[in-house]
N, C-alpha and C. Protein backbone atom coordinates (compact mmCIF):
# COMPACT_ATOMS: atom_id res chain seq x y z
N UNK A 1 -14.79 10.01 1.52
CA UNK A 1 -14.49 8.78 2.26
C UNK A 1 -13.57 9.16 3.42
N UNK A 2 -13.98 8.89 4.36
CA UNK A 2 -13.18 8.94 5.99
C UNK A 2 -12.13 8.39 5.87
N UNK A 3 -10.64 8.43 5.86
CA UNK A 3 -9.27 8.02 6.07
C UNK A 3 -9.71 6.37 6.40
N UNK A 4 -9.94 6.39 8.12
CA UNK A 4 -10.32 5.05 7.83
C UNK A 4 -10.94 3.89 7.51
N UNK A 5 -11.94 4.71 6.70
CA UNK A 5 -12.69 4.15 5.56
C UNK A 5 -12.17 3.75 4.76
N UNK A 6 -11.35 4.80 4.30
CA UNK A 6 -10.19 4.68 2.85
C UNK A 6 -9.21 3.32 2.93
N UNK A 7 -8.91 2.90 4.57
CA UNK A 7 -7.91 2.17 4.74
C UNK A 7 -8.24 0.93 4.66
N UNK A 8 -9.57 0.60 5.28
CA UNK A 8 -9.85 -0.49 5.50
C UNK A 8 -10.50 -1.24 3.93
N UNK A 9 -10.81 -0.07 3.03
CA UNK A 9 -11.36 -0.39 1.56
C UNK A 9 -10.03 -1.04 1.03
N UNK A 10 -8.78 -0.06 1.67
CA UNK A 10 -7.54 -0.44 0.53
C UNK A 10 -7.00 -1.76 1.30
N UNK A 11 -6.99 -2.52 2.65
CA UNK A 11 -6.95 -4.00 2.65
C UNK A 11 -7.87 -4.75 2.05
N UNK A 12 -9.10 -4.44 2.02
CA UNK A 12 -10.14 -5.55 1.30
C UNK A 12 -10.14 -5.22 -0.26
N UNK A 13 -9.10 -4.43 -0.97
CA UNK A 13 -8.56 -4.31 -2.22
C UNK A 13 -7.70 -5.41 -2.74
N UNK A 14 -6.83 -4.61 -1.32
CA UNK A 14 -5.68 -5.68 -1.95
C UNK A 14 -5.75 -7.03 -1.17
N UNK A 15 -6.02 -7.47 0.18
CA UNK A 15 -6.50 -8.20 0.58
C UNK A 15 -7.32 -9.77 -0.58
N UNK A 16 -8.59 -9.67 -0.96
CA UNK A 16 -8.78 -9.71 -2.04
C UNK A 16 -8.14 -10.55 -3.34
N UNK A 17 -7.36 -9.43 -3.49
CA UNK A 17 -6.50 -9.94 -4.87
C UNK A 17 -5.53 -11.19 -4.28
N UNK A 18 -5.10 -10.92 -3.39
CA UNK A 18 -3.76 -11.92 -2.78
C UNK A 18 -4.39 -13.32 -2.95
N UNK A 19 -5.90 -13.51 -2.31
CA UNK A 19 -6.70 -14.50 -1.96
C UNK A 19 -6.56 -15.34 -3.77
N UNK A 20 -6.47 -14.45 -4.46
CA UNK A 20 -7.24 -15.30 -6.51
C UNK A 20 -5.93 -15.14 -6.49
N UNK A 21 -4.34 -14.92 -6.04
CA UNK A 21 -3.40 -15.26 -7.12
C UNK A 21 -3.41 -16.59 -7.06
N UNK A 22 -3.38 -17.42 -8.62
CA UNK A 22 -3.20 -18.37 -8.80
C UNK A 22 -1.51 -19.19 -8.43
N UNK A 23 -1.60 -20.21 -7.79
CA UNK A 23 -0.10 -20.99 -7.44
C UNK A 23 0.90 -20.34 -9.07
N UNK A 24 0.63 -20.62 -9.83
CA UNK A 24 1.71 -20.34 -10.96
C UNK A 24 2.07 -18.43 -11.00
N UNK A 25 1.25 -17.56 -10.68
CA UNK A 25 1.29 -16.28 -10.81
C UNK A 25 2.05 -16.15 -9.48
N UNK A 26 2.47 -16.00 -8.63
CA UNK A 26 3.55 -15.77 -7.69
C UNK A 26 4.42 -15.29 -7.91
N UNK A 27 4.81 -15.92 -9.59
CA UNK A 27 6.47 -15.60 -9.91
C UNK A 27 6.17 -14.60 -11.08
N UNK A 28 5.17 -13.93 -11.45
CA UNK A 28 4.99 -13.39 -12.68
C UNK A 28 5.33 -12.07 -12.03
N UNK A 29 5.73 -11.25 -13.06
CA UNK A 29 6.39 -9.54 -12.98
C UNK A 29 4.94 -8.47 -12.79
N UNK A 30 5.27 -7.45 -12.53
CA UNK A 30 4.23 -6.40 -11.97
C UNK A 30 4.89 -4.95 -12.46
N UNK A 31 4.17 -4.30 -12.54
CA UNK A 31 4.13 -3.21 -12.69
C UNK A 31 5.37 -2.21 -12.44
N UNK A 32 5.49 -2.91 -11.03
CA UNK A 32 6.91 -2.96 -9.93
C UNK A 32 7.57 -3.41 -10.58
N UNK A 33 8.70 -2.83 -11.44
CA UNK A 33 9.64 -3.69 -12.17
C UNK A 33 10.40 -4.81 -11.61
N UNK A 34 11.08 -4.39 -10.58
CA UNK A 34 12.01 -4.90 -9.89
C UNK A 34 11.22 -6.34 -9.12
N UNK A 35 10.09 -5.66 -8.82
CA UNK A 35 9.33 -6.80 -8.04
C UNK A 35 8.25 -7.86 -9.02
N UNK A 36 8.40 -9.00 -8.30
CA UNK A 36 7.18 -10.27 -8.49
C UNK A 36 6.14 -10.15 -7.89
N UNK A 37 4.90 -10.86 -8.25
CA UNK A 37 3.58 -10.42 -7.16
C UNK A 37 4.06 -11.02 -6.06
N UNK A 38 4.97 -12.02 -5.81
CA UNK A 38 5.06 -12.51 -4.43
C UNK A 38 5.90 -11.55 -4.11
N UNK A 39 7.08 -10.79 -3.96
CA UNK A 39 7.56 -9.39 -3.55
C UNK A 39 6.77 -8.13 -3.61
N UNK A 40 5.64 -8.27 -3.98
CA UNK A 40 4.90 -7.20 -4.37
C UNK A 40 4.30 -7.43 -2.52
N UNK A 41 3.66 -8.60 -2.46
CA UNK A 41 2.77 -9.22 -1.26
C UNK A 41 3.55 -8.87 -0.47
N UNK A 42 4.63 -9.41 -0.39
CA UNK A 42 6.17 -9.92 0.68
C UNK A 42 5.73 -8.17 1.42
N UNK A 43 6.48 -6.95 0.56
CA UNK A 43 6.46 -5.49 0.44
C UNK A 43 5.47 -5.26 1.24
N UNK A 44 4.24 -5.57 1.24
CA UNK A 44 2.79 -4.91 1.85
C UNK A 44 2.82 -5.60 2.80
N UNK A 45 2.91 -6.90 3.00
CA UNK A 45 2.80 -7.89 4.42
C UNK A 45 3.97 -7.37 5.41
N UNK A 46 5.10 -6.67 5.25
CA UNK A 46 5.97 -6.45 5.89
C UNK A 46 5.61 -5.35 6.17
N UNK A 47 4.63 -3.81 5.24
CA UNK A 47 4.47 -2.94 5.59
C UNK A 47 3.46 -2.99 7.13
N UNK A 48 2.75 -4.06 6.67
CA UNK A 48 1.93 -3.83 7.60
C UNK A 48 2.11 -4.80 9.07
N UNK A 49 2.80 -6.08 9.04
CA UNK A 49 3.34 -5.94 10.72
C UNK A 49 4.38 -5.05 10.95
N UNK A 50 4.75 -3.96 10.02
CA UNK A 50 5.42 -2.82 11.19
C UNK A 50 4.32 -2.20 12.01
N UNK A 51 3.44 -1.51 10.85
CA UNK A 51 2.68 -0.78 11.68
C UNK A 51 1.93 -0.88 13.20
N UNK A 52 2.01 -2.35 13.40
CA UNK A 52 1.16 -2.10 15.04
C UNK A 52 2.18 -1.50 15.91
N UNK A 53 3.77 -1.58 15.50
CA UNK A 53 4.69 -1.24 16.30
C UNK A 53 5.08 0.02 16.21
N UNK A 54 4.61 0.58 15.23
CA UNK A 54 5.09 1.96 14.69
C UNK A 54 3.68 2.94 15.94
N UNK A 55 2.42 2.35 15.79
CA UNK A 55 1.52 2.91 16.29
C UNK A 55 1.76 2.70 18.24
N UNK A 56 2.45 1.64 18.16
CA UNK A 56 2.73 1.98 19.60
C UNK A 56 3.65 2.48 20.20
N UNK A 57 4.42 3.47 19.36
CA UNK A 57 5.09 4.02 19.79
C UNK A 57 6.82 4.10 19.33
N UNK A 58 7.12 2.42 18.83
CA UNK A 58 8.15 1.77 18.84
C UNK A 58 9.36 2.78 17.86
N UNK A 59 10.56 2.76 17.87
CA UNK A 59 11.06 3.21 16.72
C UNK A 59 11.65 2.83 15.79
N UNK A 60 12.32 3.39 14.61
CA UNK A 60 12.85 2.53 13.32
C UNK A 60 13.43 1.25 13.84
N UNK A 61 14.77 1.55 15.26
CA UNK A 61 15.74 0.71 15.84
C UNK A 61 15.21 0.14 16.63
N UNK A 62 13.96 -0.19 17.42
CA UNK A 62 13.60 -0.90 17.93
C UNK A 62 12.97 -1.46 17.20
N UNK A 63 12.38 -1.46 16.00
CA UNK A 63 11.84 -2.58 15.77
C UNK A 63 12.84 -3.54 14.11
N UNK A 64 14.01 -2.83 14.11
CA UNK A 64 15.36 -3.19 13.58
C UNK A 64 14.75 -3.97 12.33
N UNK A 65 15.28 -5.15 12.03
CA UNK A 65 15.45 -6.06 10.91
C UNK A 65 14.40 -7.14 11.27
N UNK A 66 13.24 -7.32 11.77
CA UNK A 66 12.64 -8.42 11.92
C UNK A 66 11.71 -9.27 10.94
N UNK A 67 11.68 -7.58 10.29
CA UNK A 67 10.63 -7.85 9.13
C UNK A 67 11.50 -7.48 7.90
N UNK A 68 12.41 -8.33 7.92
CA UNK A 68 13.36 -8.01 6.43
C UNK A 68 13.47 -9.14 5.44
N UNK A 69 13.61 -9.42 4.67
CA UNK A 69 13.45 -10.55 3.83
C UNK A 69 12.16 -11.10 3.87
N UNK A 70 11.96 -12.44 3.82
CA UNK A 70 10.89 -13.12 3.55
C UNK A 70 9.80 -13.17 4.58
N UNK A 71 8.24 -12.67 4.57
CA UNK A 71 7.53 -12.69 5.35
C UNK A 71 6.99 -13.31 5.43
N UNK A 72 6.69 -14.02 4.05
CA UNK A 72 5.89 -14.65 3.31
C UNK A 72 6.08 -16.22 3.93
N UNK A 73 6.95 -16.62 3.79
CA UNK A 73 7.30 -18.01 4.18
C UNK A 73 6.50 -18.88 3.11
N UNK A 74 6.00 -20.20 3.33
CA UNK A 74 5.15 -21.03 2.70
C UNK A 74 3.53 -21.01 2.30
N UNK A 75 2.93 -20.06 3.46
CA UNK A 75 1.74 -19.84 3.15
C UNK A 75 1.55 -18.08 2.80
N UNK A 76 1.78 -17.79 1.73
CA UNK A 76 1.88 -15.80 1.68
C UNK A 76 0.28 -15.55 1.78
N UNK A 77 -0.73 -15.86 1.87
CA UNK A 77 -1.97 -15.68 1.56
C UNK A 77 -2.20 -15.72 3.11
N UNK A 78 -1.37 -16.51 3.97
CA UNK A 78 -2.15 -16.76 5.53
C UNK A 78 -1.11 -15.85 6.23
N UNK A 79 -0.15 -15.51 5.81
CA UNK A 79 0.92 -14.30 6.20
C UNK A 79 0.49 -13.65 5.99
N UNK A 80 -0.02 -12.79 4.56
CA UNK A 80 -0.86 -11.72 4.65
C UNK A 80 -2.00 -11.08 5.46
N UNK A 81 -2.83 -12.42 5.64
CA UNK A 81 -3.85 -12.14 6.27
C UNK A 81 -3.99 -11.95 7.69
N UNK A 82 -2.44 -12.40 7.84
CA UNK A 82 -2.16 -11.97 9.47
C UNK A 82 -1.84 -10.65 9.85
N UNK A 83 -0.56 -10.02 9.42
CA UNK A 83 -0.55 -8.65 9.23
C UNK A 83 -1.70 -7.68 8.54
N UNK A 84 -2.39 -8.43 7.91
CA UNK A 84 -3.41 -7.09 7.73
C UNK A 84 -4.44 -7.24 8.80
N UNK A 85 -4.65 -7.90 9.49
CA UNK A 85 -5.29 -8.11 10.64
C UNK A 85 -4.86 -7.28 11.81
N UNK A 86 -3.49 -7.29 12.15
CA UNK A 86 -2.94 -6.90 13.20
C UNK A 86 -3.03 -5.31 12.77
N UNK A 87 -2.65 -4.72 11.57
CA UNK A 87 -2.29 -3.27 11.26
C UNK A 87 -3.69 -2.82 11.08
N UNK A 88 -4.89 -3.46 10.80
CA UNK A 88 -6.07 -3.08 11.30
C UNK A 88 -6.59 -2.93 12.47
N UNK A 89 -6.35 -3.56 13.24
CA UNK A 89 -6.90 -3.77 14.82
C UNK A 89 -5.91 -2.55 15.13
N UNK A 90 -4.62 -2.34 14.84
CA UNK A 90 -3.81 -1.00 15.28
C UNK A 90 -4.05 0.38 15.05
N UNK A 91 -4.36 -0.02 13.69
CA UNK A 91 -4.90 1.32 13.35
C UNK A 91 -6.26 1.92 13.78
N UNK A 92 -7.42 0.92 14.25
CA UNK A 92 -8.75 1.52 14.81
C UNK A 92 -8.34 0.98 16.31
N UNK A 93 -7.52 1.38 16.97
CA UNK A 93 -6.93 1.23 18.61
C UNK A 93 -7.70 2.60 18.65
N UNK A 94 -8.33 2.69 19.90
CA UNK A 94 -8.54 3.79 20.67
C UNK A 94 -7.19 5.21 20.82
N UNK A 95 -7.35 6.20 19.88
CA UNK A 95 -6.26 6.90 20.07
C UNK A 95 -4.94 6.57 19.33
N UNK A 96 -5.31 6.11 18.45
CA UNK A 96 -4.23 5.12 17.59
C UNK A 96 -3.51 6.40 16.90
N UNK A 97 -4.11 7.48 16.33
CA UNK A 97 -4.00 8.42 15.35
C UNK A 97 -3.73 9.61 15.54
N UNK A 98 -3.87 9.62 17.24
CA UNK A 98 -2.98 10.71 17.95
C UNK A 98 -2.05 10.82 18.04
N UNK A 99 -1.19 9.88 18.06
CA UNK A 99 0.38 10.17 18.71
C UNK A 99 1.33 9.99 17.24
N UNK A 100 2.05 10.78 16.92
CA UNK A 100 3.11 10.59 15.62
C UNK A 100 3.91 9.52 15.85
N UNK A 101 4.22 8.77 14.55
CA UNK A 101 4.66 7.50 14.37
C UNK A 101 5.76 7.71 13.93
N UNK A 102 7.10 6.93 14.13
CA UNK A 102 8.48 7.29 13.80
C UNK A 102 8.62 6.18 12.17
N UNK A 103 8.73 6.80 11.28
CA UNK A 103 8.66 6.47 9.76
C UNK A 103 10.25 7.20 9.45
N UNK A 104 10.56 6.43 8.00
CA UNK A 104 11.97 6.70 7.52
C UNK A 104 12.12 7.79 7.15
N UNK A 105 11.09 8.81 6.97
CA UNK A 105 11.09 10.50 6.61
C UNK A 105 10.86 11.33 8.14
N UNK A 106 11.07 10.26 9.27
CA UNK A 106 11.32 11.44 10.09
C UNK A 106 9.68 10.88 11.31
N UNK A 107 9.36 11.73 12.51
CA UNK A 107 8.92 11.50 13.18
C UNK A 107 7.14 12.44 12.30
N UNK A 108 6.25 11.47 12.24
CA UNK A 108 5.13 11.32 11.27
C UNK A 108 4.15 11.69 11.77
N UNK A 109 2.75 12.67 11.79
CA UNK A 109 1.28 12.29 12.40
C UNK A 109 0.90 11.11 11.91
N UNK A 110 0.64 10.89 12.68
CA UNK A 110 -0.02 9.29 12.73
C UNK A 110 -1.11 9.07 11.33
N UNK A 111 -1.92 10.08 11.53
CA UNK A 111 -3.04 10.37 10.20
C UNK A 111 -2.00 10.49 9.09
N UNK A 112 -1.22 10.98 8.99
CA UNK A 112 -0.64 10.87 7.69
C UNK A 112 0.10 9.58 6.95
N UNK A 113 0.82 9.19 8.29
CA UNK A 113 1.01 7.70 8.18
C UNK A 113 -0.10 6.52 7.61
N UNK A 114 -1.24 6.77 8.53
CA UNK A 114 -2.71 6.41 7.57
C UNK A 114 -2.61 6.45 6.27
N UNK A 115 -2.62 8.13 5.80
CA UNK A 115 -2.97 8.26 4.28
C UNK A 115 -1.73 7.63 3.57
N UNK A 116 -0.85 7.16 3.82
CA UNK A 116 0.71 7.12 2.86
C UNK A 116 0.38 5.31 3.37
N UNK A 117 -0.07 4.70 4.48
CA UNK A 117 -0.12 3.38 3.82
C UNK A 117 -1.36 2.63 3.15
N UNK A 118 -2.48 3.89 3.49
CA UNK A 118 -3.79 4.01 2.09
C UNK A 118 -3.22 3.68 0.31
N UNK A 119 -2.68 4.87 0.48
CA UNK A 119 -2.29 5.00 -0.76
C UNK A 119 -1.45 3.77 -1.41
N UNK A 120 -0.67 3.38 -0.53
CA UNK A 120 0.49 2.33 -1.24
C UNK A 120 -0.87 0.82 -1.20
N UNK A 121 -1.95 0.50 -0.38
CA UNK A 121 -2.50 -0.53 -0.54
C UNK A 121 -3.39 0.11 -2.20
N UNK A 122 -3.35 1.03 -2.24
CA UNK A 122 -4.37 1.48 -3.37
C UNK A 122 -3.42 0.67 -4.45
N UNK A 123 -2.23 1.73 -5.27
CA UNK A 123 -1.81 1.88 -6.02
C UNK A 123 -1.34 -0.11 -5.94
N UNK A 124 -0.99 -0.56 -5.29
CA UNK A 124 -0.43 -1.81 -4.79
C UNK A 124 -1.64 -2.78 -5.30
N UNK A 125 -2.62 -2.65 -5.06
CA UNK A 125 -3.52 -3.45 -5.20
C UNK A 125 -4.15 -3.70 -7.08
N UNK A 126 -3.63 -2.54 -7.51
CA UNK A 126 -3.45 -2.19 -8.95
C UNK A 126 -2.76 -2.86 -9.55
N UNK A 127 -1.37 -2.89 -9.04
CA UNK A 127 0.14 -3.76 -9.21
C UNK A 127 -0.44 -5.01 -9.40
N UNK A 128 -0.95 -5.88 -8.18
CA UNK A 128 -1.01 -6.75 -7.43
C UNK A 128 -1.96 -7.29 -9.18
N UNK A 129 -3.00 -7.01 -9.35
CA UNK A 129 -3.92 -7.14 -10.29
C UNK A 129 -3.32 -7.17 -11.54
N UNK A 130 -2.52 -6.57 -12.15
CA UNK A 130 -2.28 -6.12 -13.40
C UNK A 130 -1.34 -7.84 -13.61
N UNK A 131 -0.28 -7.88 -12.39
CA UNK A 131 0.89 -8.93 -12.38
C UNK A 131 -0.14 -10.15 -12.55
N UNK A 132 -0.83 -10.49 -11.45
CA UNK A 132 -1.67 -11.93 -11.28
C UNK A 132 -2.90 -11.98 -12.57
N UNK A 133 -2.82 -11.14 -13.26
CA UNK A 133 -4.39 -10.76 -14.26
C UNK A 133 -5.22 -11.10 -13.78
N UNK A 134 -5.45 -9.98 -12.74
CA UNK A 134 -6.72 -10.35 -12.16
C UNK A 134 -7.51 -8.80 -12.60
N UNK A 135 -8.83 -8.66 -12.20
CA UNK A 135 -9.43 -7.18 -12.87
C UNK A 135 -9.01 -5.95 -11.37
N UNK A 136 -7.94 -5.35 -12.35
CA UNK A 136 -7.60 -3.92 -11.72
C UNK A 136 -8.76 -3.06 -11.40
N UNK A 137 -9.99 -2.88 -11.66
CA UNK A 137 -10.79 -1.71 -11.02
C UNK A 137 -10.93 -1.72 -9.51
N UNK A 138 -10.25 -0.32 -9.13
CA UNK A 138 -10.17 -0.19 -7.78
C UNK A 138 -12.01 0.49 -7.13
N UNK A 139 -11.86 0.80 -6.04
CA UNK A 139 -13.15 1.18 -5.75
C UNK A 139 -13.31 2.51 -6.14
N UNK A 140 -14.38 2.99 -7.00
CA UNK A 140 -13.73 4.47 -6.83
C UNK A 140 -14.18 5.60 -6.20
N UNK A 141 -14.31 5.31 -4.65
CA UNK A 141 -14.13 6.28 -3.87
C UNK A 141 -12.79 5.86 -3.29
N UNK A 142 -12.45 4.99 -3.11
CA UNK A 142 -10.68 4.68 -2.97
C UNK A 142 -9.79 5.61 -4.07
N UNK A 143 -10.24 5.19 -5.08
CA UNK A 143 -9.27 6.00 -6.33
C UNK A 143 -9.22 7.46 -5.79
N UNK A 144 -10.39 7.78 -6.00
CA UNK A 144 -10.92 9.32 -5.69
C UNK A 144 -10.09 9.89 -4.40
N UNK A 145 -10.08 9.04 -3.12
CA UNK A 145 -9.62 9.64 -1.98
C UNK A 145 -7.36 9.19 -2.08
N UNK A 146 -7.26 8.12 -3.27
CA UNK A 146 -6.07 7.95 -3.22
C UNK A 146 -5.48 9.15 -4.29
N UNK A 147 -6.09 9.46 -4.85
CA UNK A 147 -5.77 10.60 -5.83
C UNK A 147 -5.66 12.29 -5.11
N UNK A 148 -6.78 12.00 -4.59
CA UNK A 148 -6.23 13.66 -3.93
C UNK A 148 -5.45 13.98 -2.79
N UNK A 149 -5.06 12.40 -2.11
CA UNK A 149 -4.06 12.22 -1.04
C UNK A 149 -2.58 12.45 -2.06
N UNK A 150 -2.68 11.88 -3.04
CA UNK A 150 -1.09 11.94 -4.18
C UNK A 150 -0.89 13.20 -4.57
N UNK A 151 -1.72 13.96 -5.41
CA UNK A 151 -1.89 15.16 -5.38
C UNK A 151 -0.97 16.02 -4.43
N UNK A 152 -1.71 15.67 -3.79
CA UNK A 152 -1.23 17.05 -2.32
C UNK A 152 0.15 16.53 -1.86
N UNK A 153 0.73 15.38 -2.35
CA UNK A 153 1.98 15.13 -1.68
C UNK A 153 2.86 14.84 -3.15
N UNK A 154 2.55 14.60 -4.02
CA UNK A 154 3.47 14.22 -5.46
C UNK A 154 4.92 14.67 -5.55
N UNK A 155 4.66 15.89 -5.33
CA UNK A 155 6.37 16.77 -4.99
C UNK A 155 6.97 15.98 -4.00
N UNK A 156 6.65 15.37 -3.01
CA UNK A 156 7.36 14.71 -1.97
C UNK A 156 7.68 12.99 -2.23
N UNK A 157 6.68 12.44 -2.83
CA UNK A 157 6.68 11.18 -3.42
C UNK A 157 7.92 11.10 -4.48
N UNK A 158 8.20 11.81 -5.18
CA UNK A 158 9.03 11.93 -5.93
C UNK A 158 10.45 12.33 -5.36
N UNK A 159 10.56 13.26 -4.97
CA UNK A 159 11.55 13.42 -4.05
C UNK A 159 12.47 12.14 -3.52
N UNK A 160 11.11 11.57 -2.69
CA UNK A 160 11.94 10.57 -2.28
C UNK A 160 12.17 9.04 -3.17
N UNK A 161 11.91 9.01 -4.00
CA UNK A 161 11.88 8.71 -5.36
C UNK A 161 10.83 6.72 -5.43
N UNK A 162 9.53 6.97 -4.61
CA UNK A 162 9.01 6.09 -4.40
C UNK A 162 8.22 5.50 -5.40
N UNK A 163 7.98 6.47 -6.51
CA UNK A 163 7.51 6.11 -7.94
C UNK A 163 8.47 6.80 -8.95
N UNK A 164 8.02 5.74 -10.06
CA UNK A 164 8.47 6.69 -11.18
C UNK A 164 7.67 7.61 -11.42
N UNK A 165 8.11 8.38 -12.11
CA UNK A 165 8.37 9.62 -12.70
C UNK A 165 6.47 9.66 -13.57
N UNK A 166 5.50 10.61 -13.36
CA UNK A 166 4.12 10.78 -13.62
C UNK A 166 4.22 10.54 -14.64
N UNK A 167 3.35 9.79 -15.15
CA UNK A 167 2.53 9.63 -16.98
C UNK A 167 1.39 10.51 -17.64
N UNK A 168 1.76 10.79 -18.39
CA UNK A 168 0.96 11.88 -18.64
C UNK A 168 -0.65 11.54 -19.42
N UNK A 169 -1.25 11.98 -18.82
CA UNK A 169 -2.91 11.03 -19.12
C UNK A 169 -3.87 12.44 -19.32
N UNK A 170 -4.29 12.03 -19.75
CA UNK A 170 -5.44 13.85 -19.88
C UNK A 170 -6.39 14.12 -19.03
N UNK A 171 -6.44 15.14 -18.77
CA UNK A 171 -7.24 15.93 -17.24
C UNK A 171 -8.82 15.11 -16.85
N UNK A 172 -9.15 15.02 -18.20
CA UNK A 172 -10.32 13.86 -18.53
C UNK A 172 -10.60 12.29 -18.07
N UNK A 173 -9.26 12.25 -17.71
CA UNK A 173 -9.43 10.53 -17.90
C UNK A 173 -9.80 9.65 -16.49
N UNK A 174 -10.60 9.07 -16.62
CA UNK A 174 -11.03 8.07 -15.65
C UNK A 174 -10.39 8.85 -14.17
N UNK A 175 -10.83 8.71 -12.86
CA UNK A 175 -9.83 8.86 -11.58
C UNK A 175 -8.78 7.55 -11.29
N UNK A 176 -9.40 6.44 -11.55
CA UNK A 176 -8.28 5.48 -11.40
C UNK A 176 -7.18 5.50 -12.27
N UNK A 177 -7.24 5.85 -13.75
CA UNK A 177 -6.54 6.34 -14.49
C UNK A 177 -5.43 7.37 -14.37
N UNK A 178 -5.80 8.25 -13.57
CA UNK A 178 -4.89 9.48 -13.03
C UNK A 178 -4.15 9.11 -11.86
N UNK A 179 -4.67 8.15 -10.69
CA UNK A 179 -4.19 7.88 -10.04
C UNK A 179 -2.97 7.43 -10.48
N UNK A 180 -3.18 6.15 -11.08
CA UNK A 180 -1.86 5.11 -11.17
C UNK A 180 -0.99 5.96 -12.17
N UNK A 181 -1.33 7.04 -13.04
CA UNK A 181 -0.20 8.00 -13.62
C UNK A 181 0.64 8.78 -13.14
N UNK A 182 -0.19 9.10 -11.63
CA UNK A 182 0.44 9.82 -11.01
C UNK A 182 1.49 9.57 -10.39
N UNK A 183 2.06 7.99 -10.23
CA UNK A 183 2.52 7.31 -9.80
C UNK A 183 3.56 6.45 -10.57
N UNK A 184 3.57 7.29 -11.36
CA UNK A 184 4.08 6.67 -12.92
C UNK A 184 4.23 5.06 -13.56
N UNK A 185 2.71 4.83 -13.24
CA UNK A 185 2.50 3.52 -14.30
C UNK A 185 1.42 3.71 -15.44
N UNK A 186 1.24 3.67 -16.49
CA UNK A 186 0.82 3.50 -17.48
C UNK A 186 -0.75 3.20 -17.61
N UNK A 187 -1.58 3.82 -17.36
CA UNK A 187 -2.75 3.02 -17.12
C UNK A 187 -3.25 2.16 -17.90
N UNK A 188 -3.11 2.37 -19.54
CA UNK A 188 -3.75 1.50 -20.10
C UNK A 188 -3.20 0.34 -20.39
């Protein structure tokens, strides 16, 4: 699967799920300890109106606190669907993927920036599912391409301590299965 193949699968993932949370599931817990599916949403809707600004160039301090707290406001389903709109149209910009993007680990290739907000709509969209009970099966050429993107970076994911700590699942098991272990949530 082409990167932005991968990307545009992992908004209409999680995309998707946002659309079936039921009014009462908003406030229910996720995977994300700390977080609710509506902080879970809040988290991804904020990830993604940075990105048109990140892709144009902008930096951490220019684009400061705008997107801090609540993104969500009253309608999180029509907030969402705005930022994933905009961080799509940014991300397939003509030349979008050339120029390195200034991210909190430092000045980024742009493609990598891709794969690292792939991955978080993947694993997120898992979250997103498990909290609202809705059915977690991701796509699995998503799994497949979010798994060997984790892989190759796990030592660094950890590092910066963006998951817990890997679950240990057997070499055998499902790819969506390995994914979300890798990431240290529990698959079953």
């Amino acid at each position: 699967m082409e990167p932005l193949d991968a990307f545009d699968q992992g908004l209409a993932e999680f995309g998707g799920r946002v659309h079936r949370v039921d009014g009462d599931r908003w406030d229910a817990g996720t995977p994300c300890r700390a977080w609710s599916v509506r902080d879970l949403v809040n988290h991804l809707t904020g990830e993604h109106l940075w990105a048109p600004w990140l892709l144009r160039g902008a930096t951490l301090a220019e684009v400061g606190d705008r997107f801090a707290g609540d993104v969500l406001g009253d309608d999180p389903v029509a907030a969402w669907d705005a930022a994933a709109e905009g961080s799509r149209e940014a991300f397939h910009a003509p030349g979008a993927l050339d120029t390195p993007v200034h991210t909190s680990s430092g000045l980024t290739p742009a493609d990598e920036y891709l794969r690292q907000i792939t991955l978080d709509l993947a694993v997120h969209a898992w979250d997103l599912a498990r909290g609202a009970g809705l059915d977690d099966g991701l796509d699995p050429r998503l799994a497949e391409h979010g798994l060997r993107y984790a892989e190759s970076v796990s030592d660094a994911l950890q590092g910066y301590g963006m998951f817990d700590p890997p679950v240990p699942v057997p070499a055998t098991a499902p790819v969506q299965d390995r994914l979300v272990a890798l990431l240290g949530r529990p698959p079953g």
